[in-house]
N, C-alpha and C. Protein backbone atom coordinates (compact mmCIF):
# COMPACT_ATOMS: atom_id res chain seq x y z
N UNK A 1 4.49 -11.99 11.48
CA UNK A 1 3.92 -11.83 10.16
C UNK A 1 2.45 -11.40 10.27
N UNK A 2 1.63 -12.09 11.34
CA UNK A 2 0.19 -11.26 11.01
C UNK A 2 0.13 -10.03 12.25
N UNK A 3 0.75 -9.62 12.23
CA UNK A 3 0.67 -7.93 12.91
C UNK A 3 0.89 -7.21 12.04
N UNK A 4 2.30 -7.76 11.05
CA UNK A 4 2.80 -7.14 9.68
C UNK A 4 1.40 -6.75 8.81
N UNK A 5 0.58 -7.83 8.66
CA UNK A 5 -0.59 -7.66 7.83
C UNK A 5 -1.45 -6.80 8.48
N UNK A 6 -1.69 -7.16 9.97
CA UNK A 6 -2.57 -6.06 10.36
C UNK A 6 -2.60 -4.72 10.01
N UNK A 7 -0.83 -4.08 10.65
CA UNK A 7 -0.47 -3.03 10.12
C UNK A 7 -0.74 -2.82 9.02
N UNK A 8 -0.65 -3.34 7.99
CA UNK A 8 -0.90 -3.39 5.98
C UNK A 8 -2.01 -2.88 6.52
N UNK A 9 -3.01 -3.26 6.80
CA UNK A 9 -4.18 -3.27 6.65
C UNK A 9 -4.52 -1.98 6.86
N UNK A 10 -4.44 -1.53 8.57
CA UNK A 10 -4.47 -0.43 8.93
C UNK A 10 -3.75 0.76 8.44
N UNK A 11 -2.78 0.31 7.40
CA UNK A 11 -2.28 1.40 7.18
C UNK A 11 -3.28 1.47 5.82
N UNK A 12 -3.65 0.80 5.08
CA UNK A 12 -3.89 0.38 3.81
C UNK A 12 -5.38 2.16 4.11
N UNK A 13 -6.37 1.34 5.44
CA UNK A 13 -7.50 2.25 5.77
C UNK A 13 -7.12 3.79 6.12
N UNK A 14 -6.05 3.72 6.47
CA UNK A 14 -6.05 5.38 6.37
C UNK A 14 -5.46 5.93 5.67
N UNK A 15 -5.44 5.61 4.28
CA UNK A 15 -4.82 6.38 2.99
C UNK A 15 -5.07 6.28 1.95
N UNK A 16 -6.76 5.46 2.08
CA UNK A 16 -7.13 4.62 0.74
C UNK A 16 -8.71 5.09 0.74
N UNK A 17 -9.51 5.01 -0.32
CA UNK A 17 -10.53 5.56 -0.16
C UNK A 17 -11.93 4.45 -0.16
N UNK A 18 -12.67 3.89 -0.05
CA UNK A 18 -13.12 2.69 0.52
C UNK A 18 -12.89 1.76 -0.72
N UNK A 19 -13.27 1.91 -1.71
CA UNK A 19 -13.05 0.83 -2.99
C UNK A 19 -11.46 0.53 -2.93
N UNK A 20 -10.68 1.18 -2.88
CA UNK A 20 -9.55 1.69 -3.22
C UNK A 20 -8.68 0.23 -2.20
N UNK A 21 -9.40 0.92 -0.79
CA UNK A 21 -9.24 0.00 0.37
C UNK A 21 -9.69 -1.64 0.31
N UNK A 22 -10.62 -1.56 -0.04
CA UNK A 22 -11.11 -3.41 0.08
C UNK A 22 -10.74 -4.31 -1.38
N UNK A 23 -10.08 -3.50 -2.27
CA UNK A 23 -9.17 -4.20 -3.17
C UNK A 23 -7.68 -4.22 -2.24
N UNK A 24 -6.91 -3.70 -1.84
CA UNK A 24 -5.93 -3.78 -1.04
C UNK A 24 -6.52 -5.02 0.13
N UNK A 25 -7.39 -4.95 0.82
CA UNK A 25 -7.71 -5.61 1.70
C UNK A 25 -7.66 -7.35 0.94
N UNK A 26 -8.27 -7.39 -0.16
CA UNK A 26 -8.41 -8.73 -0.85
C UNK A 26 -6.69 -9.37 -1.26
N UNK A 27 -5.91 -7.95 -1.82
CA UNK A 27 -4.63 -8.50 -1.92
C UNK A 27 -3.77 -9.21 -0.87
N UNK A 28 -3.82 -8.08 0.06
CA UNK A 28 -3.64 -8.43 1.05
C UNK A 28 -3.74 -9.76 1.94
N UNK A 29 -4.93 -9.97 1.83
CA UNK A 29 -5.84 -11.18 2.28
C UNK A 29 -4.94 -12.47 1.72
N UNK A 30 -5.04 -12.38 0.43
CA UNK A 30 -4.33 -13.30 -0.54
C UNK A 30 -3.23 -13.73 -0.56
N UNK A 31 -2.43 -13.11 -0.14
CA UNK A 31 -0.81 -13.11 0.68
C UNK A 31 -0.26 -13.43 1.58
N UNK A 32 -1.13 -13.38 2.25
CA UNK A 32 -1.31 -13.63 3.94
C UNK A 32 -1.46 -15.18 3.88
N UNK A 33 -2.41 -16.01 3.03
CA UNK A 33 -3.09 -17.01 2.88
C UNK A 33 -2.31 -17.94 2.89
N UNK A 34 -1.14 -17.60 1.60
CA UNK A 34 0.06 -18.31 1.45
C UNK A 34 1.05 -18.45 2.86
N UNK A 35 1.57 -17.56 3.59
CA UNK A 35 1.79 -17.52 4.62
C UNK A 35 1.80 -17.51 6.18
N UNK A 36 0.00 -17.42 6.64
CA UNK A 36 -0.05 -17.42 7.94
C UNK A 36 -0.71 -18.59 8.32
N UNK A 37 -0.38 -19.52 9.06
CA UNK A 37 -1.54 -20.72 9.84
C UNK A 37 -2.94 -19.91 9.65
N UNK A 38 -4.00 -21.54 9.35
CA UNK A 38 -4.51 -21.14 9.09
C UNK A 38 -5.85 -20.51 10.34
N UNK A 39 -5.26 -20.49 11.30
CA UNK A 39 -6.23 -19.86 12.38
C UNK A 39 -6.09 -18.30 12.24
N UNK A 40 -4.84 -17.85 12.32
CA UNK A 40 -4.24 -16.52 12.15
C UNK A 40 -4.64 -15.80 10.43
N UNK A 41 -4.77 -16.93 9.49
CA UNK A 41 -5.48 -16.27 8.53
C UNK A 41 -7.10 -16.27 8.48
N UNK A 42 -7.83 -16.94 9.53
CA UNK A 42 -8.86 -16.49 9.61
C UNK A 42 -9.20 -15.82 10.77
N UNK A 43 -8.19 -15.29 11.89
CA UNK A 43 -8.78 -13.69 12.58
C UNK A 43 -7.81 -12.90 11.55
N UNK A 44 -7.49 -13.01 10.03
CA UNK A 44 -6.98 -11.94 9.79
C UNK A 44 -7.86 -11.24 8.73
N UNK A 45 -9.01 -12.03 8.41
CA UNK A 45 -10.25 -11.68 7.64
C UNK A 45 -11.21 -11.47 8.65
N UNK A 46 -11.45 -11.98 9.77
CA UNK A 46 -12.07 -11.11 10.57
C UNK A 46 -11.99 -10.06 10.72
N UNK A 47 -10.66 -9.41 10.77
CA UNK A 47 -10.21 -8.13 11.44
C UNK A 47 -10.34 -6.94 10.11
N UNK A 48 -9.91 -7.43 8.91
CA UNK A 48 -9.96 -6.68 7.40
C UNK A 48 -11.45 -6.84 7.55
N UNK A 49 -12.46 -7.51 7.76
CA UNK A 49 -13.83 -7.56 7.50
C UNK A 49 -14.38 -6.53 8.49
N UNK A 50 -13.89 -6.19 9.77
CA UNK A 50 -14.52 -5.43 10.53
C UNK A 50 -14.17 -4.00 9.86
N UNK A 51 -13.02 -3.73 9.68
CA UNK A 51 -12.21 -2.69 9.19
C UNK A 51 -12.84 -1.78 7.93
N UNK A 52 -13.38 -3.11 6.73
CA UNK A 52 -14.12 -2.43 6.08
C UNK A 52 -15.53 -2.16 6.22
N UNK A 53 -16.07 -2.88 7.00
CA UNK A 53 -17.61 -2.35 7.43
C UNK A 53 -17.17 -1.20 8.23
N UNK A 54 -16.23 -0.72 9.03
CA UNK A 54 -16.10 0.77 9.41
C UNK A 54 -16.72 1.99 8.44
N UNK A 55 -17.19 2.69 8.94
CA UNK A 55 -17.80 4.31 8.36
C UNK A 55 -16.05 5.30 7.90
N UNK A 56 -16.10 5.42 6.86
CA UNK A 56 -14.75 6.69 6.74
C UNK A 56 -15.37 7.81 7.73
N UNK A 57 -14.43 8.04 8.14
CA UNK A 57 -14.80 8.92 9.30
C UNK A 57 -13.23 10.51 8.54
N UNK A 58 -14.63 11.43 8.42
CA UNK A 58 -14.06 12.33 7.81
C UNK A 58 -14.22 13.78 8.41
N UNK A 59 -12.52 14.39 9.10
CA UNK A 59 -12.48 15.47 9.38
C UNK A 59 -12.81 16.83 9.03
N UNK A 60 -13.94 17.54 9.55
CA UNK A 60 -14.33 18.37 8.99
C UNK A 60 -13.60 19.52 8.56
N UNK A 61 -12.09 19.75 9.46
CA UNK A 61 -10.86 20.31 9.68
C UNK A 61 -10.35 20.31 8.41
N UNK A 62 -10.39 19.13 8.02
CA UNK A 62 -9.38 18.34 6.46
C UNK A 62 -10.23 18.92 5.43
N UNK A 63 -11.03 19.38 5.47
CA UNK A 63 -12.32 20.03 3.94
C UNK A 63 -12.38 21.49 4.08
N UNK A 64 -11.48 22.14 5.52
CA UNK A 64 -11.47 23.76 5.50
C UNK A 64 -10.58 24.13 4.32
């Protein structure tokens, strides 16, 4: 279950645009809460917390 979320997550960041993303990230979060021990739900806000302090990193390829 928290790889499942990871994946969410990661998938959530590459198809979402940053606002877009850290509302997904909070749902996310929230879901998880109900379901994962609670050690595994807190590296799983670690990991959404690193994720959104990431820079969108944008292909210059993708704007030709």
């Amino acid at each position: 279950m928290f790889n499942a979320c990871k994946e969410l997550i990661d998938d959530a960041k590459g198809r979402s645009v940053d606002l877009v993303f850290k509302d997904l990230c909070l749902d996310i979060l929230a879901r998880a809460k109900q379901v994962l021990r609670e050690e595994e739900f807190k590296e799983l806000v670690d990991y959404a917390s690193e994720r959104i302090q990431e820079k969108a990193v944008i292909s210059i390829d993708a704007l030709r």
